[in-house]
C-alpha atoms as a PDB file:
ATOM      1  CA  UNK A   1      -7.819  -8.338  -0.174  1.00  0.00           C
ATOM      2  CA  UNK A   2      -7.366  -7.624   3.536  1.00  0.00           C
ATOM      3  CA  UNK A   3      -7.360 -11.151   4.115  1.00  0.00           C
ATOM      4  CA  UNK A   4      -4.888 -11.726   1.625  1.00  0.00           C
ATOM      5  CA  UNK A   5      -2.526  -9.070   3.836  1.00  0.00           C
ATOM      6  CA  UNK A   6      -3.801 -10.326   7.445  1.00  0.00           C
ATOM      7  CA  UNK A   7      -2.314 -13.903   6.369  1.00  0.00           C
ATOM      8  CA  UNK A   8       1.037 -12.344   4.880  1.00  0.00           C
ATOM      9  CA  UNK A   9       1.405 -10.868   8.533  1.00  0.00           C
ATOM     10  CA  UNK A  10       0.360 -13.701  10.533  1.00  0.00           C
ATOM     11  CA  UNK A  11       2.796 -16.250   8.788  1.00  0.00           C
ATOM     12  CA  UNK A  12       5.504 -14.083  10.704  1.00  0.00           C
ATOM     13  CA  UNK A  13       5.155 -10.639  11.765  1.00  0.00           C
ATOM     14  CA  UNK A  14       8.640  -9.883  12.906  1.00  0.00           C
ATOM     15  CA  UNK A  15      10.361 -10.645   9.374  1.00  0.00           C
ATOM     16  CA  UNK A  16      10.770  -7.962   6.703  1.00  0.00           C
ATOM     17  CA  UNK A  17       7.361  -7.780   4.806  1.00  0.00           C
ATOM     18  CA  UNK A  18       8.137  -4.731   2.820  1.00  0.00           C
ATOM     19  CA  UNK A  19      11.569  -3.117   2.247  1.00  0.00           C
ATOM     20  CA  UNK A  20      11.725  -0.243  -0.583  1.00  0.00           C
ATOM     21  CA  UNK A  21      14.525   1.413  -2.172  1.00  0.00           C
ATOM     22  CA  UNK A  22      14.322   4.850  -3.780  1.00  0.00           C
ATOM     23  CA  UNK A  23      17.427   5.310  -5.927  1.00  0.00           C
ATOM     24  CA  UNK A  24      16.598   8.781  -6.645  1.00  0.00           C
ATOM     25  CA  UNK A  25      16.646   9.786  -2.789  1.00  0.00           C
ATOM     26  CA  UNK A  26      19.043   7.001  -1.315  1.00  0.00           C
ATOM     27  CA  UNK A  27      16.055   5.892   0.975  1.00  0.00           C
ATOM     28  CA  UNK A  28      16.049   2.271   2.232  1.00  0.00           C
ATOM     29  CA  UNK A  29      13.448   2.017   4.672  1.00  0.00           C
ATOM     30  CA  UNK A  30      12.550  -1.737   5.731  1.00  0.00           C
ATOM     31  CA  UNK A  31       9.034  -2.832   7.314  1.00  0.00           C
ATOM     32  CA  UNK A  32       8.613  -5.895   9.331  1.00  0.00           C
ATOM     33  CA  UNK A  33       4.779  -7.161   9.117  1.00  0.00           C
ATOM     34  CA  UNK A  34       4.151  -6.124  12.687  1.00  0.00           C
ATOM     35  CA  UNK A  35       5.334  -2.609  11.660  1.00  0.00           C
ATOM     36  CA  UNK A  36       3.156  -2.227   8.508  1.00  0.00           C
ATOM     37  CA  UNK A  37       0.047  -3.920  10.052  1.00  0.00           C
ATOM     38  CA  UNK A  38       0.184  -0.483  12.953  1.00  0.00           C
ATOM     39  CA  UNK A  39       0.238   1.901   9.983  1.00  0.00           C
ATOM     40  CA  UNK A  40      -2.707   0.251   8.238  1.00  0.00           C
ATOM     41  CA  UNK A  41      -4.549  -0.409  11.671  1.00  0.00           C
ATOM     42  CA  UNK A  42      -4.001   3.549  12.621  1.00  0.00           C
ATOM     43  CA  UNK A  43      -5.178   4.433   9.122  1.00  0.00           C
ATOM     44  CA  UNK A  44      -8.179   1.985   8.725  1.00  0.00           C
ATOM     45  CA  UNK A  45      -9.444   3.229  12.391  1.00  0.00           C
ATOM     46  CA  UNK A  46      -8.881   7.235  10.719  1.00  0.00           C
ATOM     47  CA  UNK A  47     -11.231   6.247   8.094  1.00  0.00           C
ATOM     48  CA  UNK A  48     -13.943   4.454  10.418  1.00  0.00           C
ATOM     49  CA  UNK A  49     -13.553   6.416  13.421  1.00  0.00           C
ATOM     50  CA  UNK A  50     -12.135   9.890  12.425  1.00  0.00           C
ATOM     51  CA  UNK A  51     -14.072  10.198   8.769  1.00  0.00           C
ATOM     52  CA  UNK A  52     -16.841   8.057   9.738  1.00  0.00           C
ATOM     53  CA  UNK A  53     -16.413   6.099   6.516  1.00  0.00           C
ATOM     54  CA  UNK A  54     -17.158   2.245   5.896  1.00  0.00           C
ATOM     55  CA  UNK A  55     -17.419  -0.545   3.229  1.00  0.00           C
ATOM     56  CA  UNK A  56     -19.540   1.640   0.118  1.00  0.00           C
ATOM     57  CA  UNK A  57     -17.503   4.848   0.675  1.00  0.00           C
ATOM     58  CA  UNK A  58     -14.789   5.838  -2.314  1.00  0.00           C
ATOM     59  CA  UNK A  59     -11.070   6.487  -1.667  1.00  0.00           C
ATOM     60  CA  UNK A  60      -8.372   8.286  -3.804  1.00  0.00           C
ATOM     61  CA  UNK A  61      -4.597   7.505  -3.643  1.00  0.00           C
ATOM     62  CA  UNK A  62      -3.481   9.948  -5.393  1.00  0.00           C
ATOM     63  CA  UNK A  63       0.561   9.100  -5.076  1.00  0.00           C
ATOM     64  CA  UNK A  64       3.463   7.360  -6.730  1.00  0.00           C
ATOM     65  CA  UNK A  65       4.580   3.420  -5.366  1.00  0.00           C
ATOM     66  CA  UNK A  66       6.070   3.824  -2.102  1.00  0.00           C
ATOM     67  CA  UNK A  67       6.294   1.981   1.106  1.00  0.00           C
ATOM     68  CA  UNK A  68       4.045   5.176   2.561  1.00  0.00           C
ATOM     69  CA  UNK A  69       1.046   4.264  -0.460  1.00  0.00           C
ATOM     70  CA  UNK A  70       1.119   0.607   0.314  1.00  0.00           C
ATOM     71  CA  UNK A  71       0.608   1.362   3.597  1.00  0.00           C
ATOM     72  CA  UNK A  72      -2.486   3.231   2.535  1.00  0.00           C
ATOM     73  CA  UNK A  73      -3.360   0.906  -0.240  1.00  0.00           C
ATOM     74  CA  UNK A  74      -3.988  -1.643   2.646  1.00  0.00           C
ATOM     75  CA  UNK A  75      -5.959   0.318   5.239  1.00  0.00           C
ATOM     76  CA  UNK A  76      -8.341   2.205   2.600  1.00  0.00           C
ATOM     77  CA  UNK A  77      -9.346  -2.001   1.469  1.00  0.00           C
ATOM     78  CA  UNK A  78      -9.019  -2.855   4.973  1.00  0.00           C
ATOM     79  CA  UNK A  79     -11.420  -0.512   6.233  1.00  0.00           C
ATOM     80  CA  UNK A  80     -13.707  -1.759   3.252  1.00  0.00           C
ATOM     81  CA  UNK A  81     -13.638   1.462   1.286  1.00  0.00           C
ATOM     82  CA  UNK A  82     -13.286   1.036  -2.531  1.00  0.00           C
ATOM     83  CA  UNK A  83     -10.414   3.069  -4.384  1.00  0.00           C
ATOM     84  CA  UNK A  84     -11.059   5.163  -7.441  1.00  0.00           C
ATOM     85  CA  UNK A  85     -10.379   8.336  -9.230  1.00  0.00           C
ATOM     86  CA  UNK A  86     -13.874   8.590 -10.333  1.00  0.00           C
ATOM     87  CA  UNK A  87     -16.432  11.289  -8.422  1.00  0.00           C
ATOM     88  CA  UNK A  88     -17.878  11.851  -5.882  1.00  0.00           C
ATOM     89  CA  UNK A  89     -14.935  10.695  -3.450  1.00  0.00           C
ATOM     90  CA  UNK A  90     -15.490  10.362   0.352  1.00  0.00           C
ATOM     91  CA  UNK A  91     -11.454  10.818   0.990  1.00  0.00           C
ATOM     92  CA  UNK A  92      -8.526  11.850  -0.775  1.00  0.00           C
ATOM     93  CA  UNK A  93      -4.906  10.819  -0.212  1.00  0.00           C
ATOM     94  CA  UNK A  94      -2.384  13.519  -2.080  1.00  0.00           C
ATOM     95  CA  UNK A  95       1.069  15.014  -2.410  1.00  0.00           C
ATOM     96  CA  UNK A  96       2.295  17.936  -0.959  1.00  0.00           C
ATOM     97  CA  UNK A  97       0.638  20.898  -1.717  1.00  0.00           C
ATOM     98  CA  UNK A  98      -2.012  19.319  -3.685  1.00  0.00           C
ATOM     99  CA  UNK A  99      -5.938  18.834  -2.740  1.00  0.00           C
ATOM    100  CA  UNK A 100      -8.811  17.235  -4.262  1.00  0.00           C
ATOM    101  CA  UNK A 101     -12.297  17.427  -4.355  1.00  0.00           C
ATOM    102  CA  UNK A 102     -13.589  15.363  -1.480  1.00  0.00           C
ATOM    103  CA  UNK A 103     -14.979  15.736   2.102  1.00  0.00           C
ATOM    104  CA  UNK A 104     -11.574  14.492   3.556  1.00  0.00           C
ATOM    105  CA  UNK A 105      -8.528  15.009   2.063  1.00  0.00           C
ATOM    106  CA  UNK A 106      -4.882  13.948   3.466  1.00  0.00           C
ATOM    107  CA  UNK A 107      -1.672  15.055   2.626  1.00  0.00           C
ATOM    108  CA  UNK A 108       1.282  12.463   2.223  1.00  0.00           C
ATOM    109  CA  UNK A 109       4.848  13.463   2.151  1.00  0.00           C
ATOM    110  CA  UNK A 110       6.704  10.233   1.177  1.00  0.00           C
ATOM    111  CA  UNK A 111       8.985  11.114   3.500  1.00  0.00           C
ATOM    112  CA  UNK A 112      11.883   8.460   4.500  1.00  0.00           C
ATOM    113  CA  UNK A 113      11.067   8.912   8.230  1.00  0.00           C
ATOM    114  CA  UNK A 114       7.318   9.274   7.897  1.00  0.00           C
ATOM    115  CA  UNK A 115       7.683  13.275   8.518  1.00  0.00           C
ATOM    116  CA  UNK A 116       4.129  15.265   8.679  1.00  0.00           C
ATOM    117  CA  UNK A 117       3.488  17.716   5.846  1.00  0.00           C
ATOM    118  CA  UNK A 118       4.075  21.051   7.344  1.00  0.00           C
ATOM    119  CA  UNK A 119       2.862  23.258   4.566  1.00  0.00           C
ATOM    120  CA  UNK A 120      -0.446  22.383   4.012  1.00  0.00           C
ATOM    121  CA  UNK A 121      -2.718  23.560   1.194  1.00  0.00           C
ATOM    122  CA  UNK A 122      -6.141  24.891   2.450  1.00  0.00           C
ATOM    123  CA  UNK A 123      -8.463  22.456   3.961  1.00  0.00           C
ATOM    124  CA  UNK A 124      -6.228  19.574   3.793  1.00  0.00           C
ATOM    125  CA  UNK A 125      -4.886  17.259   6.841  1.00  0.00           C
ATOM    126  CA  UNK A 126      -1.461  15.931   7.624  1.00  0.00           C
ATOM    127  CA  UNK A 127      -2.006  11.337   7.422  1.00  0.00           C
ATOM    128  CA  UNK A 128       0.451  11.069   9.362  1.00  0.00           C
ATOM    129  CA  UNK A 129      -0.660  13.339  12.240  1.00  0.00           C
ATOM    130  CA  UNK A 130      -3.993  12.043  11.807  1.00  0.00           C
ATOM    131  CA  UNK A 131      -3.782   8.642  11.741  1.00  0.00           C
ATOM    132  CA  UNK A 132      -0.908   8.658  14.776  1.00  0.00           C
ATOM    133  CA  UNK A 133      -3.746   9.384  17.167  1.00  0.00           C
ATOM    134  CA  UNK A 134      -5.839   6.094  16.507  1.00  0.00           C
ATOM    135  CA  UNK A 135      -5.309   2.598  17.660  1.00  0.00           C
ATOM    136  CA  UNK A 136      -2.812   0.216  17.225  1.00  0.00           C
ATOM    137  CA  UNK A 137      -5.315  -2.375  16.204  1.00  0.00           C
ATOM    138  CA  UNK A 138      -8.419  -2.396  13.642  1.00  0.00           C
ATOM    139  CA  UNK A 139     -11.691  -4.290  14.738  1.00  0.00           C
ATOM    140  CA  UNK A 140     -14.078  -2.414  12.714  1.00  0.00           C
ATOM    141  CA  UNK A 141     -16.156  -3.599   9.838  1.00  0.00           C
ATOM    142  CA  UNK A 142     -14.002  -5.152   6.782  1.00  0.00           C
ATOM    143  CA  UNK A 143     -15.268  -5.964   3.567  1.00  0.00           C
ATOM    144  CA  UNK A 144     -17.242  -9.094   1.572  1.00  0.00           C
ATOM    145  CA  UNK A 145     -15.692 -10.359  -1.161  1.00  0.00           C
ATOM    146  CA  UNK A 146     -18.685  -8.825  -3.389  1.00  0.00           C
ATOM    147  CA  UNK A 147     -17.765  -5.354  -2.240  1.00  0.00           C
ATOM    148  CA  UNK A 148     -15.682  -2.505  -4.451  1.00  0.00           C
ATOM    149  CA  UNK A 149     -11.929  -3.135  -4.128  1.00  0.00           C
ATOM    150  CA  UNK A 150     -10.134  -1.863  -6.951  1.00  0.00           C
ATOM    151  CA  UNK A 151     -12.102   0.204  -9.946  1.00  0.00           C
ATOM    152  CA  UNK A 152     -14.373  -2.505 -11.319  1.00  0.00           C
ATOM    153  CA  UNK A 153     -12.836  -4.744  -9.138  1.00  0.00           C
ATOM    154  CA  UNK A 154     -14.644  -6.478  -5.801  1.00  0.00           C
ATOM    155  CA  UNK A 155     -12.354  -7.899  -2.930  1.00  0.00           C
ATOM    156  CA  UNK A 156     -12.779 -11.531  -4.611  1.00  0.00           C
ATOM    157  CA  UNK A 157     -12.119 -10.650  -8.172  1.00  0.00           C
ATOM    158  CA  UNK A 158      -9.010  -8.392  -7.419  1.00  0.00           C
ATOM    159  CA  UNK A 159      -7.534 -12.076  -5.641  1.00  0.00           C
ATOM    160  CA  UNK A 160      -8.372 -13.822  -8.663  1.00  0.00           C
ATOM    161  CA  UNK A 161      -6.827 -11.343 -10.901  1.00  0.00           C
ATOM    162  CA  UNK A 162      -4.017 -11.079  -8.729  1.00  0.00           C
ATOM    163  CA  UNK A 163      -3.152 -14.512  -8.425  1.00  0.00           C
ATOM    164  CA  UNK A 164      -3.236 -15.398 -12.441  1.00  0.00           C
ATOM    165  CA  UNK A 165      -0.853 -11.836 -12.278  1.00  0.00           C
ATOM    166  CA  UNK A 166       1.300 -13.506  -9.716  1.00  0.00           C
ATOM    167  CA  UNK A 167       1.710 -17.177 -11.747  1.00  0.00           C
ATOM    168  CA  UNK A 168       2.759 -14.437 -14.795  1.00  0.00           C
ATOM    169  CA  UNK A 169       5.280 -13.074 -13.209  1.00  0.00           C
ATOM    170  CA  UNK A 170       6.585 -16.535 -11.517  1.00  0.00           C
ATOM    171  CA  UNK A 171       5.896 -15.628  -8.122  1.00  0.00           C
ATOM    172  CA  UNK A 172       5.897 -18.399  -5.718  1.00  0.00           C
ATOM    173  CA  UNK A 173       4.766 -18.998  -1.752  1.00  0.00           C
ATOM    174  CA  UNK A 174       7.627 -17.801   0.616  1.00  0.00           C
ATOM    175  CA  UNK A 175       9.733 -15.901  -2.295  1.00  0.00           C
ATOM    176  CA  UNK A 176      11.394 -12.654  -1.283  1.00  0.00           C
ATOM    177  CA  UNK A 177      10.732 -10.895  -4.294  1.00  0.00           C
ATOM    178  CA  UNK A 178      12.715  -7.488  -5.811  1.00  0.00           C
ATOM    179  CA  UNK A 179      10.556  -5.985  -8.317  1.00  0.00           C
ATOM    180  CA  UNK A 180      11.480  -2.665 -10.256  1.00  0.00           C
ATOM    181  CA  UNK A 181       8.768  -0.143  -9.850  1.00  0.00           C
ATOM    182  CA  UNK A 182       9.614   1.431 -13.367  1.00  0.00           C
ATOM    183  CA  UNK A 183       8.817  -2.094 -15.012  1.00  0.00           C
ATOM    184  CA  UNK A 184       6.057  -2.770 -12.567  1.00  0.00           C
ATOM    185  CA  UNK A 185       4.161   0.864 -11.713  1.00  0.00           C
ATOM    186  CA  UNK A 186       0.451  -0.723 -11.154  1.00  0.00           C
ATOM    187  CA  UNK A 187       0.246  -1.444  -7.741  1.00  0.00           C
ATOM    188  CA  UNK A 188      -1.528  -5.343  -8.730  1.00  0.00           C
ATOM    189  CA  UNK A 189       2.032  -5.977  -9.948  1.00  0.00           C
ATOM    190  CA  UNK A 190       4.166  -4.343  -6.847  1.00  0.00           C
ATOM    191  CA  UNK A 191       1.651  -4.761  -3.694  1.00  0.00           C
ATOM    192  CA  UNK A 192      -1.678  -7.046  -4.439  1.00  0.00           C
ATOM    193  CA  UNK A 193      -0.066  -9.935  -6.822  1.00  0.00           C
ATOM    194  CA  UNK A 194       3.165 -10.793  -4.089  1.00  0.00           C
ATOM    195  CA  UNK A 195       1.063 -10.902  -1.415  1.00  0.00           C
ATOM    196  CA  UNK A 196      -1.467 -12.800  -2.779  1.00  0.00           C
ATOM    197  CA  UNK A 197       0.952 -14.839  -3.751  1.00  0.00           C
ATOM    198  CA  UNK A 198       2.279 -15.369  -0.256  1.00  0.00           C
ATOM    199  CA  UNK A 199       5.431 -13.399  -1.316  1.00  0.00           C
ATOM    200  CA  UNK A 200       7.623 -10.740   0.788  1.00  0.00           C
ATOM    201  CA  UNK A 201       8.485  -7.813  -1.209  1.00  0.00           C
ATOM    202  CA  UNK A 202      11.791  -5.422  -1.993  1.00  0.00           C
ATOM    203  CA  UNK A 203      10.354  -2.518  -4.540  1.00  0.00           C
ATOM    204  CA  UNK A 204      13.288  -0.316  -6.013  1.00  0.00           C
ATOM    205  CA  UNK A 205      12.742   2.910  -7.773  1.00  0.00           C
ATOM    206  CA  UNK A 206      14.659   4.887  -9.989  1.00  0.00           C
ATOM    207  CA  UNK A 207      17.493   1.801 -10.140  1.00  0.00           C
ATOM    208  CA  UNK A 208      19.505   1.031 -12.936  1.00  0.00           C
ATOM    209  CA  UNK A 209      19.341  -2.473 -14.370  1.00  0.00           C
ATOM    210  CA  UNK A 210      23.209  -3.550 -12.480  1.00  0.00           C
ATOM    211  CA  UNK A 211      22.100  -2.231  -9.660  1.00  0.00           C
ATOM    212  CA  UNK A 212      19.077  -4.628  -9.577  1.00  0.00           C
ATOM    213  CA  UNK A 213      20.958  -7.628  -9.967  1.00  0.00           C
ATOM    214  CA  UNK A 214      23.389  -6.624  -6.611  1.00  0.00           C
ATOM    215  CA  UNK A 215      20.547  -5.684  -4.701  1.00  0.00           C
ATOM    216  CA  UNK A 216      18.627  -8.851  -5.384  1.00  0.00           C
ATOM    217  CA  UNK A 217      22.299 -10.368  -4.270  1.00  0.00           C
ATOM    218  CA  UNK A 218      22.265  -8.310  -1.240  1.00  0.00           C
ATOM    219  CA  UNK A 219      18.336  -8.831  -0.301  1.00  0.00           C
ATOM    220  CA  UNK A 220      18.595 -12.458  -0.806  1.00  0.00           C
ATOM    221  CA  UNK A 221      15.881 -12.254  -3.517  1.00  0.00           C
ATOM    222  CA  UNK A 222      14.234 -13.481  -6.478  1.00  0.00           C
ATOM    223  CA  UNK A 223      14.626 -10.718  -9.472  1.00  0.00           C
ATOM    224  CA  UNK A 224      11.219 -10.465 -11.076  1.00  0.00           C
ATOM    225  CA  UNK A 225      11.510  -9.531 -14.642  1.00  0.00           C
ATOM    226  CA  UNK A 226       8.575  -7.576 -16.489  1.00  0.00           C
ATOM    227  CA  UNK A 227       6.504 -11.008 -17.610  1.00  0.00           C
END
């Protein structure tokens, strides 16, 4: 899967990869693919360097679709971890306030301007503090395509899946694609399936169904309906 994102970046790293919309907050927050490539470099070296984690160790994202859990989506397979809910966990990514039981746990605030958590429940760590301290750029040890991805999923079956999701849903190579988070909450539908696809993506949350059709409009992109 991280080549999958590596390529979506390559093909132009200045242009908007990622923009996402939060109707409930009024946050518009816009990533190019240079931009969201540092946060998932930062984060993957956390996990290697700071947790001393590697392809075979377990991850929890324990957050809602955001621009913030993509980000994290992406390092966690990046770094070659596999993501799971299911024990024993070598990291934990959580809300505010909330922990879990794991040897490394990181709080996540969602916050429009990437803002640390300041209240922090006991032994948890701010991500965004952390992973501000590591390098720009990840050269550590990435993943086969036999390894854990996604649940049951390895690296090579989550593409496969992915791309049959992405024909489904009409996705096609160089689309700017708006998709709905409340008609697309699994993240194969709002993160894996576009880029596999070779898509860039506008994700909108907590938007009414007029309010789609403008924004596609005003992001020069493709609607995506549920399939």
């Amino acid at each position: 899967m991280s080549s999958a994102f590596l390529a979506a970046v390559s093909a132009d790293p200045a242009r908007p990869l990622l923009t996402w919309y939060d109707d409930a907050t009024g946050e518009r927050t816009e990533l190019s693919g240079a931009t969201l490539a540092n946060w998932v470099s930062k984060t993957a070296n956390l996990l290697v360097d700071g947790c001393g984690l590697g392809p075979g160790a377990n991850a929890a994202i324990e957050l809602p679709p955001h621009w913030q859990t993509a980000a994290l989506y992406l390092s966690v397979w990046t770094a070659g971890l596999s993501i799971s809910a299911e024990s024993p966990l070598d990291v934990a990514f959580v809300g505010p306030g909330e922990t879990a039981d794991a040897p490394d746990v990181f709080a996540v605030g969602l916050h429009p301007f990437a803002l640390p958590v300041r209240d922090l429940a006991p032994g948890v760590q701010d991500w965004v503090s952390s992973a501000r301290v590591h390098g720009d750029h990840y050269s550590g040890p990435r993943p086969a395509g036999t390894d854990l991805a996604l649940g049951t999923f390895t690296h090579d079956s989550l593409v496969s899946f992915a791309s049959t999701r992405a024909a489904a849903m009409g996705l096609t190579a160089g689309s700017r694609v708006l998709l709905a988070i409340d008609d697309h909450p699994d993240v194969v539908d709002w993160l894996v399936a576009p880029l596999v696809a070779g898509c860039t993506l506008v994700l909108s949350a907590h938007t009414e169904s007029s309010t789609l059709e403008k924004r596609a409009v005003v992001e020069r992109a493709v609607l995506v309906s549920r399939p």
